[in-house]
C-alpha atoms as a PDB file:
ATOM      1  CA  UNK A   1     -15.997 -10.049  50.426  1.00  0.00           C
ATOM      2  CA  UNK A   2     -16.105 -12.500  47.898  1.00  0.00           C
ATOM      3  CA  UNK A   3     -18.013 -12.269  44.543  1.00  0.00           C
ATOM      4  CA  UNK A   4     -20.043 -15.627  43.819  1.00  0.00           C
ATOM      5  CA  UNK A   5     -20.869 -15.499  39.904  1.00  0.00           C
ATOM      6  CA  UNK A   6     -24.111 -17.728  39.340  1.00  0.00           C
ATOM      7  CA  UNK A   7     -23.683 -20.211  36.212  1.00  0.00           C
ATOM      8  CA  UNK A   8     -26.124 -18.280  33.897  1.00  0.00           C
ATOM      9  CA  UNK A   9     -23.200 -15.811  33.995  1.00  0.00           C
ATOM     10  CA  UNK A  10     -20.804 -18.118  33.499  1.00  0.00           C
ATOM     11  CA  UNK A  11     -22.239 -19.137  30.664  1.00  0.00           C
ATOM     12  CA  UNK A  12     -22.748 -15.458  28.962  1.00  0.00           C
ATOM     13  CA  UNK A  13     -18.980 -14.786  29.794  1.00  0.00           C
ATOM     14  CA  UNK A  14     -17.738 -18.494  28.176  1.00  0.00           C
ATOM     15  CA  UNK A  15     -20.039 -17.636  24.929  1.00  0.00           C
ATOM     16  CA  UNK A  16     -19.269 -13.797  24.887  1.00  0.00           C
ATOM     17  CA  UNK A  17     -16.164 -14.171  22.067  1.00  0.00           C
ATOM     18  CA  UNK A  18     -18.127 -16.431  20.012  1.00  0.00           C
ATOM     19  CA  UNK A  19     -21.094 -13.754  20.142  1.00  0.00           C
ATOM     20  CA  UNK A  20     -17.914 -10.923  19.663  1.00  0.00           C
ATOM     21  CA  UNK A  21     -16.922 -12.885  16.127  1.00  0.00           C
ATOM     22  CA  UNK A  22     -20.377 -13.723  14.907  1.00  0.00           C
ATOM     23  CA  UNK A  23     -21.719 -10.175  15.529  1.00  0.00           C
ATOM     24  CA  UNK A  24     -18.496  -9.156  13.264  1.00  0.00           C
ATOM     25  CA  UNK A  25     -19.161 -11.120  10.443  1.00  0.00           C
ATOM     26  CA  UNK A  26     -22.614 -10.346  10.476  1.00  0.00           C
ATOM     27  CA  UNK A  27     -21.887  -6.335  10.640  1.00  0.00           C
ATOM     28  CA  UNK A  28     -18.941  -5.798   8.256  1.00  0.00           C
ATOM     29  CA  UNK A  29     -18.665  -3.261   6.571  1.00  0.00           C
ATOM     30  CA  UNK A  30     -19.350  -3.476   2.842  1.00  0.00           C
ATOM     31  CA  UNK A  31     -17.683  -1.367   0.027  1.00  0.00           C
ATOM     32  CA  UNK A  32     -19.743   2.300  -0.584  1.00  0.00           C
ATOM     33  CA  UNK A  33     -18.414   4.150  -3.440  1.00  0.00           C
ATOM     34  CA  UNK A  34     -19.957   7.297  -2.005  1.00  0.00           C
ATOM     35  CA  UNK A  35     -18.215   6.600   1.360  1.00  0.00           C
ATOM     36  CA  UNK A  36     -14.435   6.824  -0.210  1.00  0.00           C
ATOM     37  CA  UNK A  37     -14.620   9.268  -3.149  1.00  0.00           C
ATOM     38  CA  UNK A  38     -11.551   9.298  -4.351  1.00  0.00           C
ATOM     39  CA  UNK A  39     -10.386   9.174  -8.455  1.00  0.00           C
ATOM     40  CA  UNK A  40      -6.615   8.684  -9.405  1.00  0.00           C
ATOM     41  CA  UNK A  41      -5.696  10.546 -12.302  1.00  0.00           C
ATOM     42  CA  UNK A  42      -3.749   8.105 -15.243  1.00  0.00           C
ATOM     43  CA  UNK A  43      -0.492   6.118 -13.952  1.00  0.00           C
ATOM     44  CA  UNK A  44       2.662   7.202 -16.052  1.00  0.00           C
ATOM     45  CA  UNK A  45       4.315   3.829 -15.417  1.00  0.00           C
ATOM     46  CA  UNK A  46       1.190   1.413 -14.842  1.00  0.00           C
ATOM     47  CA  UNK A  47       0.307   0.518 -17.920  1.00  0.00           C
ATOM     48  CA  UNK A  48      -0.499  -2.316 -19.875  1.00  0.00           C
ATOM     49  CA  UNK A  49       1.730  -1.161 -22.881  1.00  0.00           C
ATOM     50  CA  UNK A  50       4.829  -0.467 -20.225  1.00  0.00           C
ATOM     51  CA  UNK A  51       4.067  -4.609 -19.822  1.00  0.00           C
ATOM     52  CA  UNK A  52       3.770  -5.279 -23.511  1.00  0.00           C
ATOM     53  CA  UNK A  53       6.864  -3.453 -24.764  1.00  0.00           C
ATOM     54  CA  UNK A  54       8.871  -2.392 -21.628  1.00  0.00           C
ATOM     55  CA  UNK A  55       8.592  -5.303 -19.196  1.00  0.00           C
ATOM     56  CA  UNK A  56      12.484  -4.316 -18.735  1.00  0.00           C
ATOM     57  CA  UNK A  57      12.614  -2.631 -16.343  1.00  0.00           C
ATOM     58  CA  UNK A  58       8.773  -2.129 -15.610  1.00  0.00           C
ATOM     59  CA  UNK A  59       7.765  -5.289 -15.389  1.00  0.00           C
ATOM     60  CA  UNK A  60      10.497  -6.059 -12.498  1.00  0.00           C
ATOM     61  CA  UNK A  61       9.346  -5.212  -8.493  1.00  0.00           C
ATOM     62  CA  UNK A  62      12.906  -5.989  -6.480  1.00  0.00           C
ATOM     63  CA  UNK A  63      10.943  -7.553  -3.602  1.00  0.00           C
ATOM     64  CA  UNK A  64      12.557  -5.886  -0.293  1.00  0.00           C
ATOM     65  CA  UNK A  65      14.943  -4.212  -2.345  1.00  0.00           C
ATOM     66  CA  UNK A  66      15.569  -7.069  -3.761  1.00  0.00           C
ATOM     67  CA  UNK A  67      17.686 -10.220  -2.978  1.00  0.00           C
ATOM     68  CA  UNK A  68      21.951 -10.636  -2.180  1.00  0.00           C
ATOM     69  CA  UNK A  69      24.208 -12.845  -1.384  1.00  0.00           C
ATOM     70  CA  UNK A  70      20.935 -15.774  -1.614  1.00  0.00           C
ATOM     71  CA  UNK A  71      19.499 -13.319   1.115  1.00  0.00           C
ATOM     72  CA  UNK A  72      16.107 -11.961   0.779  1.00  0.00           C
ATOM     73  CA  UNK A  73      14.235  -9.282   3.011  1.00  0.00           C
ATOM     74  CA  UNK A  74      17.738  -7.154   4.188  1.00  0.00           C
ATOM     75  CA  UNK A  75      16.437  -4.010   2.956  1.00  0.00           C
ATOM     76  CA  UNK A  76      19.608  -2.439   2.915  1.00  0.00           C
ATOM     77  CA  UNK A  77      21.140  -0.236   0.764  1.00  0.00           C
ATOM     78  CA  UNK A  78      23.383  -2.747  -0.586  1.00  0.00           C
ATOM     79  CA  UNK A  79      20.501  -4.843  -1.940  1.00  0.00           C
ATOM     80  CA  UNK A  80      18.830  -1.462  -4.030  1.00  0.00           C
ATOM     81  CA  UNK A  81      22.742  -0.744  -5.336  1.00  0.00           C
ATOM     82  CA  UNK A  82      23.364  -4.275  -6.509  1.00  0.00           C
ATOM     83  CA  UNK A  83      19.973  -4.454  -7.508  1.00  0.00           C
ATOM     84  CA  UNK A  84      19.510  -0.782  -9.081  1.00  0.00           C
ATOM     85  CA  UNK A  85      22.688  -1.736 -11.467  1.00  0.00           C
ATOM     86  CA  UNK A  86      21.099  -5.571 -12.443  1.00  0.00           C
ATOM     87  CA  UNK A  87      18.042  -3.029 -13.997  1.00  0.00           C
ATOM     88  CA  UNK A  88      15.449  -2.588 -11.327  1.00  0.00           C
ATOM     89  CA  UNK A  89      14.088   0.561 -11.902  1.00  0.00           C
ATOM     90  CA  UNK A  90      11.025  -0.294  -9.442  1.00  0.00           C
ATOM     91  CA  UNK A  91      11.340  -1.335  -5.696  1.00  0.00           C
ATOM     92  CA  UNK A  92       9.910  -2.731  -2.732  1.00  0.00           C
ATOM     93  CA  UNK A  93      10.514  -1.660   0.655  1.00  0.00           C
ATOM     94  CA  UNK A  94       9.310  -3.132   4.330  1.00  0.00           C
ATOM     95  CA  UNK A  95       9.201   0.160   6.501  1.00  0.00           C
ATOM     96  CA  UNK A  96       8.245   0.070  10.298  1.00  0.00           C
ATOM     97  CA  UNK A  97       7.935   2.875  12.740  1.00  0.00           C
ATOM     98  CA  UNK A  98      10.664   3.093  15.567  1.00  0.00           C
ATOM     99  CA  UNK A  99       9.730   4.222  19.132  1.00  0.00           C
ATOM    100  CA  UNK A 100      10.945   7.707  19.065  1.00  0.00           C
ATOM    101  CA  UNK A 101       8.867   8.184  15.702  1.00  0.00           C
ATOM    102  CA  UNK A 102      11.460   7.931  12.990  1.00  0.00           C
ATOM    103  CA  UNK A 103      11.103   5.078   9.942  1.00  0.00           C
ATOM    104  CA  UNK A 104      13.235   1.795   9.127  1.00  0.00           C
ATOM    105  CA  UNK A 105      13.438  -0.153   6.348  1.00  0.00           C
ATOM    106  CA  UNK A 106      12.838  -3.704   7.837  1.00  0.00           C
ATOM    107  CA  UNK A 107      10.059  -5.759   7.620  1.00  0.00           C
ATOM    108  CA  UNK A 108       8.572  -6.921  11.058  1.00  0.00           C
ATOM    109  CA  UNK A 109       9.198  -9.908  13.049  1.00  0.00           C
ATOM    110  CA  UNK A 110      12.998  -8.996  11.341  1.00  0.00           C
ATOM    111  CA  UNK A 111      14.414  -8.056  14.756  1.00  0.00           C
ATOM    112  CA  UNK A 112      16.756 -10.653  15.271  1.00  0.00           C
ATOM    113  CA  UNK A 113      18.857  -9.689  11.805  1.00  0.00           C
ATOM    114  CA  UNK A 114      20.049  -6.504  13.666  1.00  0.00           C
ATOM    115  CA  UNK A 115      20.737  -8.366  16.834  1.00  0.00           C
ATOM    116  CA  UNK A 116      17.630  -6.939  18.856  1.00  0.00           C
ATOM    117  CA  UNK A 117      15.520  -9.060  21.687  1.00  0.00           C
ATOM    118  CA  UNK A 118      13.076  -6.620  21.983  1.00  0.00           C
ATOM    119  CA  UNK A 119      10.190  -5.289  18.833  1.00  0.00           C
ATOM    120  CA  UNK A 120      11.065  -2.662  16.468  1.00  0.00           C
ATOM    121  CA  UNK A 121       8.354  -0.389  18.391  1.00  0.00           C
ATOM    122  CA  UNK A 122       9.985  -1.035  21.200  1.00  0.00           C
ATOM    123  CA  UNK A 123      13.621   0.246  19.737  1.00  0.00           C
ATOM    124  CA  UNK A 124      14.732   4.000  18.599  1.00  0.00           C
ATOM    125  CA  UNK A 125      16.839   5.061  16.250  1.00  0.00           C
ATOM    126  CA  UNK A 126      20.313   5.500  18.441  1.00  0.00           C
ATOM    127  CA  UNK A 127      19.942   1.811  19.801  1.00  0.00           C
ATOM    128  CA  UNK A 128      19.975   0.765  15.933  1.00  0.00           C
ATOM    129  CA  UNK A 129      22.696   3.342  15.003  1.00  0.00           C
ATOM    130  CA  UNK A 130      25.705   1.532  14.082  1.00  0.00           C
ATOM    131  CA  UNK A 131      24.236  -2.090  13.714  1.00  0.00           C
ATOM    132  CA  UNK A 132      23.803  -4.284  10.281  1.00  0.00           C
ATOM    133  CA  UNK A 133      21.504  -6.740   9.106  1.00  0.00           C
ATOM    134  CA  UNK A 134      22.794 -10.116   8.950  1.00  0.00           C
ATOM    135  CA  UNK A 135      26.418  -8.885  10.609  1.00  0.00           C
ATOM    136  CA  UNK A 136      27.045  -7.988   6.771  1.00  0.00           C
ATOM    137  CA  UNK A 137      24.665  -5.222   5.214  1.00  0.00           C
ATOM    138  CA  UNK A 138      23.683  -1.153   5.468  1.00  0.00           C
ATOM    139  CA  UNK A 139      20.145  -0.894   6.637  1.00  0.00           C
ATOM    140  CA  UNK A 140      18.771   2.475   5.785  1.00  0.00           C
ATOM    141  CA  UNK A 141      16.605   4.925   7.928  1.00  0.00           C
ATOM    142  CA  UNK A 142      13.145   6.756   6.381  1.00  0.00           C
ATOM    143  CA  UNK A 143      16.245   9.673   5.880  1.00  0.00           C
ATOM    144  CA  UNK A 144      18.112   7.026   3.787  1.00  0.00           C
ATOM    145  CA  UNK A 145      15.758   5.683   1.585  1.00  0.00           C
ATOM    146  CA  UNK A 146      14.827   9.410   0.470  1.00  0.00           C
ATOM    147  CA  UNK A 147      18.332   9.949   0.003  1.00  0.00           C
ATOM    148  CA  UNK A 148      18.529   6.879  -2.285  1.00  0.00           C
ATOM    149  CA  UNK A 149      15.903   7.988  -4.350  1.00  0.00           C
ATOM    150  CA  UNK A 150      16.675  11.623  -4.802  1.00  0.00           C
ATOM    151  CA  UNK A 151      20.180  10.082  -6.207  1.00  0.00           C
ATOM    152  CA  UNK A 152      18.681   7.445  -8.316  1.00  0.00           C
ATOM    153  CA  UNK A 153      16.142   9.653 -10.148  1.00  0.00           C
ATOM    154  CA  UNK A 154      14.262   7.052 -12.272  1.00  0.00           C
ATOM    155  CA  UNK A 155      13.933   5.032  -9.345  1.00  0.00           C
ATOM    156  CA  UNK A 156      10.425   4.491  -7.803  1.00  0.00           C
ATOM    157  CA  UNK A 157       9.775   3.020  -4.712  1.00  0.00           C
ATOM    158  CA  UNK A 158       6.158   0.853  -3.498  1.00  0.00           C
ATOM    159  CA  UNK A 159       6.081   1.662   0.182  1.00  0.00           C
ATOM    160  CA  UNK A 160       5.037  -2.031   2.157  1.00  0.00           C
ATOM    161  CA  UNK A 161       4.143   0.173   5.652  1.00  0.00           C
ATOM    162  CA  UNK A 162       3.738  -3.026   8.327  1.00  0.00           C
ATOM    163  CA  UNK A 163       1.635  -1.186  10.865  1.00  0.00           C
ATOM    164  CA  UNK A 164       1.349   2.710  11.808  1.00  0.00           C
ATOM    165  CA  UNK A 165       0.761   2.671   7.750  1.00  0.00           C
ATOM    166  CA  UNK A 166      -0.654   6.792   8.298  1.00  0.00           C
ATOM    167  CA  UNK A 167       2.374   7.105  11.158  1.00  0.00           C
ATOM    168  CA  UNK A 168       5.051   5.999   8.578  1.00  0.00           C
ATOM    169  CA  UNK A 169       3.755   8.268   5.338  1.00  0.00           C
ATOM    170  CA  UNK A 170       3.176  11.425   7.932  1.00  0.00           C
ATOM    171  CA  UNK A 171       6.979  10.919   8.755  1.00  0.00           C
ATOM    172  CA  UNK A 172       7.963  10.359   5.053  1.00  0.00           C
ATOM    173  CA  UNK A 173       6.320  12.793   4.277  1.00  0.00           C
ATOM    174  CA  UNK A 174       7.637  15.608   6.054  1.00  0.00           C
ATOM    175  CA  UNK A 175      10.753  15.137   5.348  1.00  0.00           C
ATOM    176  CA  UNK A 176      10.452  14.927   1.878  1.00  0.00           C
ATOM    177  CA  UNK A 177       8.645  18.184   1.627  1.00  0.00           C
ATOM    178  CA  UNK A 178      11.649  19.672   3.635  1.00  0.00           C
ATOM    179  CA  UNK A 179      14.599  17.552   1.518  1.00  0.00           C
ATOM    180  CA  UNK A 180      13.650  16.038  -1.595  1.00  0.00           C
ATOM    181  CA  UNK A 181      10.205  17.266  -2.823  1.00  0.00           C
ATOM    182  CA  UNK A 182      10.563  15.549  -5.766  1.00  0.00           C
ATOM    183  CA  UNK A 183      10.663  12.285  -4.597  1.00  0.00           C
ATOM    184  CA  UNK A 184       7.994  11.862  -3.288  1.00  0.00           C
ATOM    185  CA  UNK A 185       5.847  11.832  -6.822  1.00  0.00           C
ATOM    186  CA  UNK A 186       8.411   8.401  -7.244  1.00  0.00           C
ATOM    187  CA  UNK A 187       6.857   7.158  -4.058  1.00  0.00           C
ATOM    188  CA  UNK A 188       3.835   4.315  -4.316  1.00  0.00           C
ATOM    189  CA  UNK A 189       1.990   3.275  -1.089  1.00  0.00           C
ATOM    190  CA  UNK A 190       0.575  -0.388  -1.104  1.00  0.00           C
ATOM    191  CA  UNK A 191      -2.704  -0.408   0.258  1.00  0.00           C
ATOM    192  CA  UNK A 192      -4.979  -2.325   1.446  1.00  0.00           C
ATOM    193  CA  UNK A 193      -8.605  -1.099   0.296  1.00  0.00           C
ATOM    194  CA  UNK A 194     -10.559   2.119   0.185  1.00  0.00           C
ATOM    195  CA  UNK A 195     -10.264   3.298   3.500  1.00  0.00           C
ATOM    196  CA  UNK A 196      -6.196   3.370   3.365  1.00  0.00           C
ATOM    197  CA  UNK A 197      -6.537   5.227   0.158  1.00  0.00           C
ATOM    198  CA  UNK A 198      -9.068   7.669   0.985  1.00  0.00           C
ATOM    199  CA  UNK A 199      -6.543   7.982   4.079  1.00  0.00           C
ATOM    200  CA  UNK A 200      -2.942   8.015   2.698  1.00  0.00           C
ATOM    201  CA  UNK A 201      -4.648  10.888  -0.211  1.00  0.00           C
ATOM    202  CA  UNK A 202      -5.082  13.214   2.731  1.00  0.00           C
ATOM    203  CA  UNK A 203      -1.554  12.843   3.587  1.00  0.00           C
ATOM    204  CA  UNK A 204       0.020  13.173  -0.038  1.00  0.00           C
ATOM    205  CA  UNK A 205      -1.616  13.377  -3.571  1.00  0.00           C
ATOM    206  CA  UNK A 206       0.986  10.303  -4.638  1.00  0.00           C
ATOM    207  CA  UNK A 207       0.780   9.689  -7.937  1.00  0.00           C
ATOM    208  CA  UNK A 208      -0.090   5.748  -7.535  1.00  0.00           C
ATOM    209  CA  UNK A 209      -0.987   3.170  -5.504  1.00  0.00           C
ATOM    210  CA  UNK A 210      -0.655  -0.208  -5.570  1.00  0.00           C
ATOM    211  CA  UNK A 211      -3.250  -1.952  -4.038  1.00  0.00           C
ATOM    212  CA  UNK A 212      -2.748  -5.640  -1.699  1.00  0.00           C
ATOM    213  CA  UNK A 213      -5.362  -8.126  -2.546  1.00  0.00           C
ATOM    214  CA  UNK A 214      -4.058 -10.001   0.016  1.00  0.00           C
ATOM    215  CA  UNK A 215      -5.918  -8.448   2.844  1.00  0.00           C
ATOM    216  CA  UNK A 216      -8.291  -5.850   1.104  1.00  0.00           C
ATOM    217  CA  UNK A 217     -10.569  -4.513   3.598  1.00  0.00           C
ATOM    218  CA  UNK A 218     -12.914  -1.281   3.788  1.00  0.00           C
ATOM    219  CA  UNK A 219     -12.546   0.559   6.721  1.00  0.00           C
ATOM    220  CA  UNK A 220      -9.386   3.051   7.158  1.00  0.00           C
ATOM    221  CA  UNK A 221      -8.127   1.705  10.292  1.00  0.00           C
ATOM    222  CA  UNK A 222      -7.522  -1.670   8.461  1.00  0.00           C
ATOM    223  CA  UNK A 223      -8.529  -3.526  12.264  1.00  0.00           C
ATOM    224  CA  UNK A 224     -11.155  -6.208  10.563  1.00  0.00           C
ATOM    225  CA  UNK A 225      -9.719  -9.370   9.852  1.00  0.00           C
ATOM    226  CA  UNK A 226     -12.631  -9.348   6.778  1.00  0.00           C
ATOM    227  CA  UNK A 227     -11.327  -9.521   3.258  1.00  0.00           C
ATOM    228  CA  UNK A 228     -13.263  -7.420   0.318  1.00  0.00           C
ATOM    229  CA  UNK A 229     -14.839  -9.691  -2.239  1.00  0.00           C
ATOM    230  CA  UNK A 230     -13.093  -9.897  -5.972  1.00  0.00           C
ATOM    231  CA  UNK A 231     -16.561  -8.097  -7.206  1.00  0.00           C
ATOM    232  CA  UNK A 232     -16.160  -5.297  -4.539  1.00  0.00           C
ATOM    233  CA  UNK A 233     -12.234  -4.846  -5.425  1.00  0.00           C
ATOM    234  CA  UNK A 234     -13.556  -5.045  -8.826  1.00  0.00           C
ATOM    235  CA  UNK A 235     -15.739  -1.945  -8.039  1.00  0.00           C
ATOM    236  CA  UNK A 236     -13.027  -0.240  -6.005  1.00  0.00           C
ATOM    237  CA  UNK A 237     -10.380  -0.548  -9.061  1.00  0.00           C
ATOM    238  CA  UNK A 238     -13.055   1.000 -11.302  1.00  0.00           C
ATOM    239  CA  UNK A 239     -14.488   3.547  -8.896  1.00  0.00           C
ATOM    240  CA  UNK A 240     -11.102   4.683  -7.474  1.00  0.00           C
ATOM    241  CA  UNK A 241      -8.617   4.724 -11.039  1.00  0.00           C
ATOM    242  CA  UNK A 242      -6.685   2.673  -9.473  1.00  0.00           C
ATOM    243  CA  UNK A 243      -4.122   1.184 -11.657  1.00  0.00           C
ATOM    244  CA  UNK A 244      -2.150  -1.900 -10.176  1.00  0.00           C
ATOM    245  CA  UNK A 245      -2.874  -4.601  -8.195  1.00  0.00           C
ATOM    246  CA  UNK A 246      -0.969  -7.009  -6.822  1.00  0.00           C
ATOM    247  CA  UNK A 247      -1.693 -11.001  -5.501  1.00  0.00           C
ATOM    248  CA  UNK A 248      -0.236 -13.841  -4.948  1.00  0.00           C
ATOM    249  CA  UNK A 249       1.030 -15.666  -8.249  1.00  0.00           C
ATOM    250  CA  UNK A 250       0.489 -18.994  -6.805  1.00  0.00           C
ATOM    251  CA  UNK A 251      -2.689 -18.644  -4.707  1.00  0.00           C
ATOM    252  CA  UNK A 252      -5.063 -15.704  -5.655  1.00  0.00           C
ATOM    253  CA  UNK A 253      -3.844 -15.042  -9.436  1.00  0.00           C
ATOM    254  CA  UNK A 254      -6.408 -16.574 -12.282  1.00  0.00           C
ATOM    255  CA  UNK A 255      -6.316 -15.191 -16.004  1.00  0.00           C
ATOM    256  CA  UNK A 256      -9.545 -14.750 -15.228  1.00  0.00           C
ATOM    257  CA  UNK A 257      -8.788 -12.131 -12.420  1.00  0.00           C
ATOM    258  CA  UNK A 258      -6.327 -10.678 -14.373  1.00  0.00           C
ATOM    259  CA  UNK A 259      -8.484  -9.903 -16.944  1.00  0.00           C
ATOM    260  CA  UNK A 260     -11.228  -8.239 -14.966  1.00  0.00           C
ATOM    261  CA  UNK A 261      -8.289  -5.916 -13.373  1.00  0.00           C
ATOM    262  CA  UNK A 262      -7.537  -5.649 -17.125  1.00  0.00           C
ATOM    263  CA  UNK A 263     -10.767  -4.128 -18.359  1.00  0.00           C
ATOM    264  CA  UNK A 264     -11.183  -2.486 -14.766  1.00  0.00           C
ATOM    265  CA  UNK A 265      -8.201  -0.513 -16.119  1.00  0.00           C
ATOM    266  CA  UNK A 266      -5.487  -1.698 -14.120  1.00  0.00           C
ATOM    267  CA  UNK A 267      -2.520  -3.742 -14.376  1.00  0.00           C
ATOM    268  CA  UNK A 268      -1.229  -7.183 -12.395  1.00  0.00           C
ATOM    269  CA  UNK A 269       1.187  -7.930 -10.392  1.00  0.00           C
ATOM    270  CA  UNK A 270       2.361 -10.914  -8.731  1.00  0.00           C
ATOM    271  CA  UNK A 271       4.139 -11.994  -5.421  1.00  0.00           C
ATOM    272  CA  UNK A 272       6.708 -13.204  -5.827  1.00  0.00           C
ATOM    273  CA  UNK A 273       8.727 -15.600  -8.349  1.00  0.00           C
ATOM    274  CA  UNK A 274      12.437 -15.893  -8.881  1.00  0.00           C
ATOM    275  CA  UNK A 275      13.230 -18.160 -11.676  1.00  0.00           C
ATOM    276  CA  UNK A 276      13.137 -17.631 -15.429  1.00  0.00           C
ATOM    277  CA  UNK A 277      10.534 -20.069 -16.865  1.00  0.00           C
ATOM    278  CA  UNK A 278       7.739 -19.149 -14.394  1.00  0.00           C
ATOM    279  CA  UNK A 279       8.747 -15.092 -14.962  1.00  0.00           C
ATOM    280  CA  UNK A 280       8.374 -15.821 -18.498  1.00  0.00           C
ATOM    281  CA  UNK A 281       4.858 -17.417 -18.545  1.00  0.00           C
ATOM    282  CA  UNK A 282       3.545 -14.238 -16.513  1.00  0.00           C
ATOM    283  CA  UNK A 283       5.531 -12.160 -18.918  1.00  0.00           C
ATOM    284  CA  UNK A 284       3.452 -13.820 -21.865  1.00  0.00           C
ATOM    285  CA  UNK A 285       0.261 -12.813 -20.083  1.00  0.00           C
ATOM    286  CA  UNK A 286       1.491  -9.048 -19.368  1.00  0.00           C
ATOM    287  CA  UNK A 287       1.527  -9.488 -15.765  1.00  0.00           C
ATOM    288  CA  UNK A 288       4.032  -7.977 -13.715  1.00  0.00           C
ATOM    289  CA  UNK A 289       6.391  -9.741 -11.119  1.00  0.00           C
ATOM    290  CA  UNK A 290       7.945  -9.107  -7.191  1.00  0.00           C
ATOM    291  CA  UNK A 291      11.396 -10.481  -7.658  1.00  0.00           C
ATOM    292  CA  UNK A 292      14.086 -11.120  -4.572  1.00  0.00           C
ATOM    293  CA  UNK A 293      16.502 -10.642  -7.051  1.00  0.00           C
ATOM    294  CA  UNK A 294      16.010 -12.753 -10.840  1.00  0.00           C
ATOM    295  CA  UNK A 295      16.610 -10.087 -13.833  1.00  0.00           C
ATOM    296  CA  UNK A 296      17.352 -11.072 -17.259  1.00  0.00           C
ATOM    297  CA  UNK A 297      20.972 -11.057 -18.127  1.00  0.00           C
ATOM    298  CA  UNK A 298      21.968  -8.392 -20.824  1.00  0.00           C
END
């Protein structure tokens, strides 16, 4: 028996995903104070004297633990030590969530450094045991990284989750409670708008966040593809305490912007420069910087 489908339904069905994405933006969902009450109490290292008078080391972000060798993105524990002893005190890492439900440091799309044809979701732990990134450097585990920074003690770490963001702090989580309590109050997840905080405080009562313009959105499982206006983040930076934000330096930064965050009470950062004069500009402004590896000589 065949099923004959009449043209007025073939025209519904060929005009059903622009429907889908005009219904969307017509029905997204707008920033409610009320809706995400959550209030971060002062940041110890997020300040906007630490940029004035300290901006070594806290004006530094080692992007991906930072560049080596003219690589960027390795993650590995190579990059934090040669990075650590340049004067890094604050990190970025790239974490994904493996198959069998552990963490790695790697940022996605990354597969091929560790000699994988298949997705990071798709591989556990024991397939990666044993492999480097690039043929040349350590990548470190969830295990690791909390190993690093129980070590390092004036170390703090901005967690860059790339999917499974609740997964990923869950499995952080727990083992820190269980190894290295301490830790975790050095540990700073980047998110992306109220929803992820109001989410990521249930899991932890971290002592920051950094918050993405990049992608801010309102809703906790992060699925619309609908940035947050400047005025809402505005209102979210104000409502929420939060006390750094970071954009892009060439794209979404303004002095303008910066000084809203300013008098919204938090601080700037920028992704992500690597050379002297251009550090030194943002420097002059008291805006912080995501480095792949550029530190002042001392």
């Amino acid at each position: 028996m065949r099923l004959i489908i009449g043209r007025p339904m073939l025209l519904v069905l060929s005009i059903a995903p622009v429907i889908t994405v005009i219904a969307s933006l017509l029905f997204v969902p707008h920033y409610e104070s009320s809706r995400y009450p959550i209030q971060l109490e002062p940041s110890a290292i997020f300040t906007q004297q630490n940029l004035r008078d300290n901006y070594e080391p806290y004006g530094y972000v080692a992007h991906a633990l930072g560049g080596i060798d003219g690589q960027t993105y390795t993650n590995s524990r190579e990059a934090f030590l040669l990075n650590y002893d340049k004067g890094f005190r604050l990190f970025e890492v790239d974490l994904v969530l493996l198959k069998d439900g552990s963490v790695f440091c790697a940022h996605d799309g990354d597969e091929w450094k560790y000699g994988l044809d298949k997705s990071f979701k798709k591989t556990t732990a024991d397939e990666l045991a044993g492999r480097l990134c690039l043929n040349k450097y350590t990548p470190l585990t969830g295990s690791d990284l909390l190993g690093l920074m129980y070590q390092y003690e004036d170390a703090y770490c901005i967690l860059n989750t790339k999917g499974s963001h609740y997964e990923i702090l869950r499995t952080l989580v727990s083992e820190g409670r269980e190894r290295h309590p301490s830790v975790l109050d050095r540990m700073i997840p980047l998110i992306t708008g109220p929803g992820h905080l109001y989410e990521a405080a249930k899991i932890y009562p971290f002592k920051d966040y950094m918050l993405n313009t990049f992608v801010c959105r309102c809703t906790p499982d992060l699925s619309w593809f609908w940035h947050m206006s400047e005025s809402e983040i505005i209102e979210f930076v104000k409502d929420s305490h939060i006390r750094v934000v970071m954009t892009r330096w060439n794209k979404q930064y303004t002095p303008e912007f910066k000084q809203q965050m300013n008098d919204a009470g938090a601080v700037v950062y920028v992704h992500s420069l690597n050379d002297a004069a251009g550090i030194s500009l943002f420097q002059n402004e008291g805006v912080g910087v995501f480095s792949d590896g550029y530190y002042p000589e001392t």
